[in-house]
Protein backbone atom coordinates (compact mmCIF):
# COMPACT_ATOMS: atom_id res chain seq x y z
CA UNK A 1 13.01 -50.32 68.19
CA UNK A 2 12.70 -51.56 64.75
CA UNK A 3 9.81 -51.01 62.48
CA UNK A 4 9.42 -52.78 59.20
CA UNK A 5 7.27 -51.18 56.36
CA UNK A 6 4.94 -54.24 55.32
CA UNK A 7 3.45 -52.02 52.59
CA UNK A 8 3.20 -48.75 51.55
CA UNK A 9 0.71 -48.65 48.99
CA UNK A 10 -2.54 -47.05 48.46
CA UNK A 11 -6.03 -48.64 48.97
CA UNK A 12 -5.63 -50.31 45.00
CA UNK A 13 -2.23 -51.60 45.84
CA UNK A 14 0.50 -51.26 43.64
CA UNK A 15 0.25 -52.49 40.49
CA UNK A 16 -3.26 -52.01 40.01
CA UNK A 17 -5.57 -54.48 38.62
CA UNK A 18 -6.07 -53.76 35.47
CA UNK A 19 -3.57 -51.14 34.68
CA UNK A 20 -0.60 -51.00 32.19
CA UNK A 21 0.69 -47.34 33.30
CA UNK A 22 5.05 -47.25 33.64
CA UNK A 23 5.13 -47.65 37.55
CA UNK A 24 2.63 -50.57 37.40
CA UNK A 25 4.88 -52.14 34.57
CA UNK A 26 7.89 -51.18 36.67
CA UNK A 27 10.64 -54.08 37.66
CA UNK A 28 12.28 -51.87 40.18
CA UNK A 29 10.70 -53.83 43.37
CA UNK A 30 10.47 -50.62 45.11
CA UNK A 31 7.05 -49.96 42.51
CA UNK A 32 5.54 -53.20 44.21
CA UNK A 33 3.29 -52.08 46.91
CA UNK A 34 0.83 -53.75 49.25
CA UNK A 35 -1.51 -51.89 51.07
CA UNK A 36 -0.09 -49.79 54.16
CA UNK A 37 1.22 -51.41 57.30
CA UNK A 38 3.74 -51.65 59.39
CA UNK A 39 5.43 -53.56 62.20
CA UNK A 40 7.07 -52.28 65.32
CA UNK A 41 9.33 -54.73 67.27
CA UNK A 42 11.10 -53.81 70.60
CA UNK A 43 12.88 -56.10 72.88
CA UNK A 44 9.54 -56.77 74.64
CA UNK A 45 6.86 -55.71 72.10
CA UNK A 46 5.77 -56.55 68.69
CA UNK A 47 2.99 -54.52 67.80
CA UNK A 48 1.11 -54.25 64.02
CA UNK A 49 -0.39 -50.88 62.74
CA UNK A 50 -3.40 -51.87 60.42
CA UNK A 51 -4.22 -55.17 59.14
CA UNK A 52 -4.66 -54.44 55.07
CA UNK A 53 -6.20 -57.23 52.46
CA UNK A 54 -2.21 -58.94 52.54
CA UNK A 55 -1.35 -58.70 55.90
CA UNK A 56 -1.25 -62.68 55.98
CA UNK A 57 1.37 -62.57 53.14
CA UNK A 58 3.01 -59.67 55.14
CA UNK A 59 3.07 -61.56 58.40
CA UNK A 60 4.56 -64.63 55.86
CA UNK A 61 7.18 -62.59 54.42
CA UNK A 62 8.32 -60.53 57.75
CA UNK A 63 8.21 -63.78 59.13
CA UNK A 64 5.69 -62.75 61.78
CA UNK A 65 5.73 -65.07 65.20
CA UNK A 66 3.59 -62.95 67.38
CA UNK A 67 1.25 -60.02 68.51
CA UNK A 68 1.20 -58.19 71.26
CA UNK A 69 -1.38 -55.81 69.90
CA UNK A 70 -2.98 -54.50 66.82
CA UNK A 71 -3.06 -50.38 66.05
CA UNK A 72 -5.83 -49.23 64.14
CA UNK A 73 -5.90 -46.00 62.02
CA UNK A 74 -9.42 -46.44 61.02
CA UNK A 75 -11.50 -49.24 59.42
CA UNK A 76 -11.13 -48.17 56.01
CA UNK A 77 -11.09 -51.83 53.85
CA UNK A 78 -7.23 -51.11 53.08
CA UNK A 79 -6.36 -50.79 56.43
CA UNK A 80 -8.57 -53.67 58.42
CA UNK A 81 -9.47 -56.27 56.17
CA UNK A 82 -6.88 -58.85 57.01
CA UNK A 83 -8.07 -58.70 60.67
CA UNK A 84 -9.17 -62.33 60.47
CA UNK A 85 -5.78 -63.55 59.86
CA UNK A 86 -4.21 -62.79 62.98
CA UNK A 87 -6.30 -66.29 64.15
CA UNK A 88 -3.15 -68.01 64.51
CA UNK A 89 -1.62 -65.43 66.77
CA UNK A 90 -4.18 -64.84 69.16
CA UNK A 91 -4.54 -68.77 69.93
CA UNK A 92 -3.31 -68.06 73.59
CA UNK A 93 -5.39 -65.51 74.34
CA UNK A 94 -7.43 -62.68 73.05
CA UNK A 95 -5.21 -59.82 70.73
CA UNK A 96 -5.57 -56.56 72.13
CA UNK A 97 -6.83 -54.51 69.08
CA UNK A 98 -6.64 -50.99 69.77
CA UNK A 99 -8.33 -48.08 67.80
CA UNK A 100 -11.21 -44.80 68.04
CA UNK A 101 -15.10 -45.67 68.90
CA UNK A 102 -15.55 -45.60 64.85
CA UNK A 103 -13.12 -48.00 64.16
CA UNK A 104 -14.05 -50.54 66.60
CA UNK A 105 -17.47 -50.49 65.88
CA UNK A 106 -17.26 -50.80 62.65
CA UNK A 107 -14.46 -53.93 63.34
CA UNK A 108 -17.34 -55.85 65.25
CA UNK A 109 -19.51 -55.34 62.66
CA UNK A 110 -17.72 -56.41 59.70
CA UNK A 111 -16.19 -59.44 61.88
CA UNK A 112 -19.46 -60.27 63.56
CA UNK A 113 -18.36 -64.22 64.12
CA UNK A 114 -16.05 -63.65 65.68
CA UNK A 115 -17.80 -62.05 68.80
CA UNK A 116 -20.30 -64.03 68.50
CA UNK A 117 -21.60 -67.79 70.01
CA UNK A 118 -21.32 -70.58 67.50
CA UNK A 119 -19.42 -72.92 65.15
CA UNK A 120 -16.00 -72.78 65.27
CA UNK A 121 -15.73 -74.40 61.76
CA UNK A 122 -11.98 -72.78 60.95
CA UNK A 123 -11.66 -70.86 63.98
CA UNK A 124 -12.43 -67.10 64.82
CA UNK A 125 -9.45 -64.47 65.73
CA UNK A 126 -9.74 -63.75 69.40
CA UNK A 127 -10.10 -60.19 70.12
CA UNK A 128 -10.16 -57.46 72.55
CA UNK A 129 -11.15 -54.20 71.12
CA UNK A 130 -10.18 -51.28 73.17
CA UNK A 131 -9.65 -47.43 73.42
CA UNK A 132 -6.68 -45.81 73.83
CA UNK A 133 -6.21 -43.97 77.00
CA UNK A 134 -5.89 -40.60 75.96
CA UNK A 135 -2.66 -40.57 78.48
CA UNK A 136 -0.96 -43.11 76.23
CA UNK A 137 -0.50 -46.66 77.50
CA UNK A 138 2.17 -49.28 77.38
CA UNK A 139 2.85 -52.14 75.22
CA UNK A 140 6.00 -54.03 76.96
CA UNK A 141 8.59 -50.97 77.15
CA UNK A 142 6.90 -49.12 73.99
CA UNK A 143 5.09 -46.21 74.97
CA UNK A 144 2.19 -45.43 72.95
CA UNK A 145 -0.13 -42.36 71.96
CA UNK A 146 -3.09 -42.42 70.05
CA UNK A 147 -2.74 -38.93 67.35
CA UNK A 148 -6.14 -38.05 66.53
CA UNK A 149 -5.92 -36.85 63.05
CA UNK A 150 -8.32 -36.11 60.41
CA UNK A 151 -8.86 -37.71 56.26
CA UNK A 152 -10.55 -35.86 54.90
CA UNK A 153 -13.76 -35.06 57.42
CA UNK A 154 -13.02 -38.46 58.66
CA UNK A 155 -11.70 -38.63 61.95
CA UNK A 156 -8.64 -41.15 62.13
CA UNK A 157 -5.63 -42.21 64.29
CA UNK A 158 -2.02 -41.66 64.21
CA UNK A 159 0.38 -43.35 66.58
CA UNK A 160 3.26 -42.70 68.23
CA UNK A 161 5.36 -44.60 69.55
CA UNK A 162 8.29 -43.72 71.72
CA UNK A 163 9.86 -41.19 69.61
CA UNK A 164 8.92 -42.24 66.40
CA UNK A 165 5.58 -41.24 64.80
CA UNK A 166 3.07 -43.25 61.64
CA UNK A 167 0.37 -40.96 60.32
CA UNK A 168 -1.06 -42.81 57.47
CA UNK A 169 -4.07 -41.54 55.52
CA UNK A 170 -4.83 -37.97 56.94
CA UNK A 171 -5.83 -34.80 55.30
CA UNK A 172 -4.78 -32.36 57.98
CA UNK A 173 -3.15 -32.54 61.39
CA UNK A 174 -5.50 -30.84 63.86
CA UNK A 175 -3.64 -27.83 66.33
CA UNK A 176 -3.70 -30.37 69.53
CA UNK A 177 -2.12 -33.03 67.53
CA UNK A 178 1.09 -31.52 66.86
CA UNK A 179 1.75 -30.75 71.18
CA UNK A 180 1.42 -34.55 71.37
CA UNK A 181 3.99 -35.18 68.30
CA UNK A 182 6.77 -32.75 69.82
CA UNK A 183 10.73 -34.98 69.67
CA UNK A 184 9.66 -37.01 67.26
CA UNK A 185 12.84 -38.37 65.40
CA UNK A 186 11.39 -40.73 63.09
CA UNK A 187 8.22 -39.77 61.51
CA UNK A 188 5.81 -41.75 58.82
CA UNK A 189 3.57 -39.54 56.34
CA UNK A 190 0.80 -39.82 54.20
CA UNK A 191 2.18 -38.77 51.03
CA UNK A 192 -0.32 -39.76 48.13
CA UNK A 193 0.76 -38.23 44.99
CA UNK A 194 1.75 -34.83 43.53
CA UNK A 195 -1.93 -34.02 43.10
CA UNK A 196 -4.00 -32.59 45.92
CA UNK A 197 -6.71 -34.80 47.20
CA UNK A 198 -9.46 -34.36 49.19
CA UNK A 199 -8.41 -37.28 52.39
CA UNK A 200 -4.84 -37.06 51.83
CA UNK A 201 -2.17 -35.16 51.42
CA UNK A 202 -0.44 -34.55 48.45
CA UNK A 203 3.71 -34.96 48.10
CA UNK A 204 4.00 -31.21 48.75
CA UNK A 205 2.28 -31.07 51.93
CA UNK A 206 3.45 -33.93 53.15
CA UNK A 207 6.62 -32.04 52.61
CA UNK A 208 5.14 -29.40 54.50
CA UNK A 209 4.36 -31.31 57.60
CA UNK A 210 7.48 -32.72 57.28
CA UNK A 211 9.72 -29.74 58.03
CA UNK A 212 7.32 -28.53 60.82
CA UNK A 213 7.65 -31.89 62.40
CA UNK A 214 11.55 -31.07 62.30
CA UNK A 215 11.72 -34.92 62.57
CA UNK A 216 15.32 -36.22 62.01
CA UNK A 217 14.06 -38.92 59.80
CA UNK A 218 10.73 -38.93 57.56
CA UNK A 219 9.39 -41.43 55.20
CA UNK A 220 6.48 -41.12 52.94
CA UNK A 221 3.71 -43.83 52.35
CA UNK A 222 0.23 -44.63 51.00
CA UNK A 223 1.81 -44.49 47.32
CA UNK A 224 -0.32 -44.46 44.53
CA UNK A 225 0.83 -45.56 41.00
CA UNK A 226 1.61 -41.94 39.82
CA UNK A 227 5.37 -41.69 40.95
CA UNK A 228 7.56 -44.62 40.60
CA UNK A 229 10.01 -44.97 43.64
CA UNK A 230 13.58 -43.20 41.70
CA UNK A 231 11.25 -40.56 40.51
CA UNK A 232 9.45 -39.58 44.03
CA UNK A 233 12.85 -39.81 45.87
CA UNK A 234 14.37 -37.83 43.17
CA UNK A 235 11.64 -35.48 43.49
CA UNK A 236 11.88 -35.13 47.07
CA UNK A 237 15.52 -34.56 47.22
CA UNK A 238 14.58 -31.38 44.98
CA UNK A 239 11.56 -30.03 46.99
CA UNK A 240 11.99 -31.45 50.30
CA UNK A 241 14.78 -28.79 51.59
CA UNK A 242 15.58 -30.13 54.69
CA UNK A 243 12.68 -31.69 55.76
CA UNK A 244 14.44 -35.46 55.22
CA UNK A 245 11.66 -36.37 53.90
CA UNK A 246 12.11 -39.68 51.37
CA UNK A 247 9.72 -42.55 49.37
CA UNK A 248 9.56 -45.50 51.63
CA UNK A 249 8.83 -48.68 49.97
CA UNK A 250 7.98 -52.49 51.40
CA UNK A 251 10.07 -53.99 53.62
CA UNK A 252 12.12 -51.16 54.03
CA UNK A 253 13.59 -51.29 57.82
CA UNK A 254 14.27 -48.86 60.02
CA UNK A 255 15.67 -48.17 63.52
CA UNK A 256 13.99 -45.80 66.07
């Protein structure tokens, strides 16, 4: 299974608008980060996690040619706001877009036309929102688990599939979540900046969660514009111990 990291940046993006600070000046292309995503591809799945403000530059650049189904986190603008360009790849028939009763609802609200009777004009995205069976449920041969999780008092999705895990924007892993993450060997992390904050976690307990995962592989995301990439991988090579933890940056790929 191959995931690509289609971007890895907080909800400004990386550089943001408006700032001159040393990462958002940076010309390592590692500092360049569009809002967080990623793609999983199997031999019989492809399957998106979040559809951010870029995703139809994302889809461009990962040369995207279809969707089996969309993973929502939560409905944050970051992490749903490109949901009307998946039009093109749900021409055949309606995109399974799964995600929690919050997320859904508030995906048919902000994309009212496109439930709705009436003009095509440029055409709607075709979609079928659904819950995930608390069981799990499978996409082609990808197994996949829906991780509740919490930002801040939010609550939020992680997913995992197969053995590899992407929990993106969370505050705190609740007790029953980390049963349902046991053999992970790849894991993603919310890993916002040195400083604590109230939704995320910071570096150092991402760092944290890392080493209790035990996860043979673990990648930070959701970057702000604090910690260039050489400094945050230098960084965790110091306090990370053996967690494995490490910066990832956009399109990094990875096996699983």
């Amino acid at each position: 299974m191959r995931i690509r990291f289609l971007g890895t940046g907080t909800s400004h993006g990386v550089p943001v608008i408006a700032c001159a600070c040393p990462v958002c000046s940076s010309r390592d292309p590692r500092d360049r980060r569009f809002r967080s995503s990623i793609l999983v591809e199997s031999a019989e799945a492809s399957v998106l996690v979040d559809a951010g403000p870029e995703f139809r530059l994302q889809a461009l650049g990962a040369r995207l040619e279809r969707l089996d189904a969309l993973l929502l986190t939560h409905a944050h603008a970051d992490h749903l706001h490109g949901l009307d360009d998946v039009r093109s790849l749900s021409r055949k028939a309606a995109l399974p877009v799964y995600g929690n009763e919050e997320a859904l609802s508030e995906a048919r609200e902000r994309f009212s036309y496109a439930f709705r009777a009436g003009q095509e004009g440029g055409g709607k995205p075709r979609l079928a929102l659904l819950p995930p069976p608390p069981e799990g449920f499978d996409i082609g041969d990808v197994r996949v688990l829906a991780v509740p999780l919490l930002h801040g008092a939010l609550p939020v999705l992680g997913w995992r599939l197969g053995r590899f895990a992407y929990l993106t924007d969370c505050s705190a892993i609740p007790e029953a979540s980390w049963a349902l993450l046991s053999g992970v060997e790849t894991v993603v992390l919310d890993g916002l900046r040195y400083r604590p904050h109230p939704t995320h976690f910071s570096v150092d307990e991402a760092l944290a969660a890392a080493r209790r995962l035990g996860a043979r592989e673990t990648w930070l995301t959701h970057l702000t514009h604090d910690a260039g990439h050489a400094e945050l991988e230098a960084y965790c090579r110091a306090k990370g111990g053996d967690s494995g933890a490490r910066p990832a940056w956009d399109g990094l790929e990875i096996e699983a």
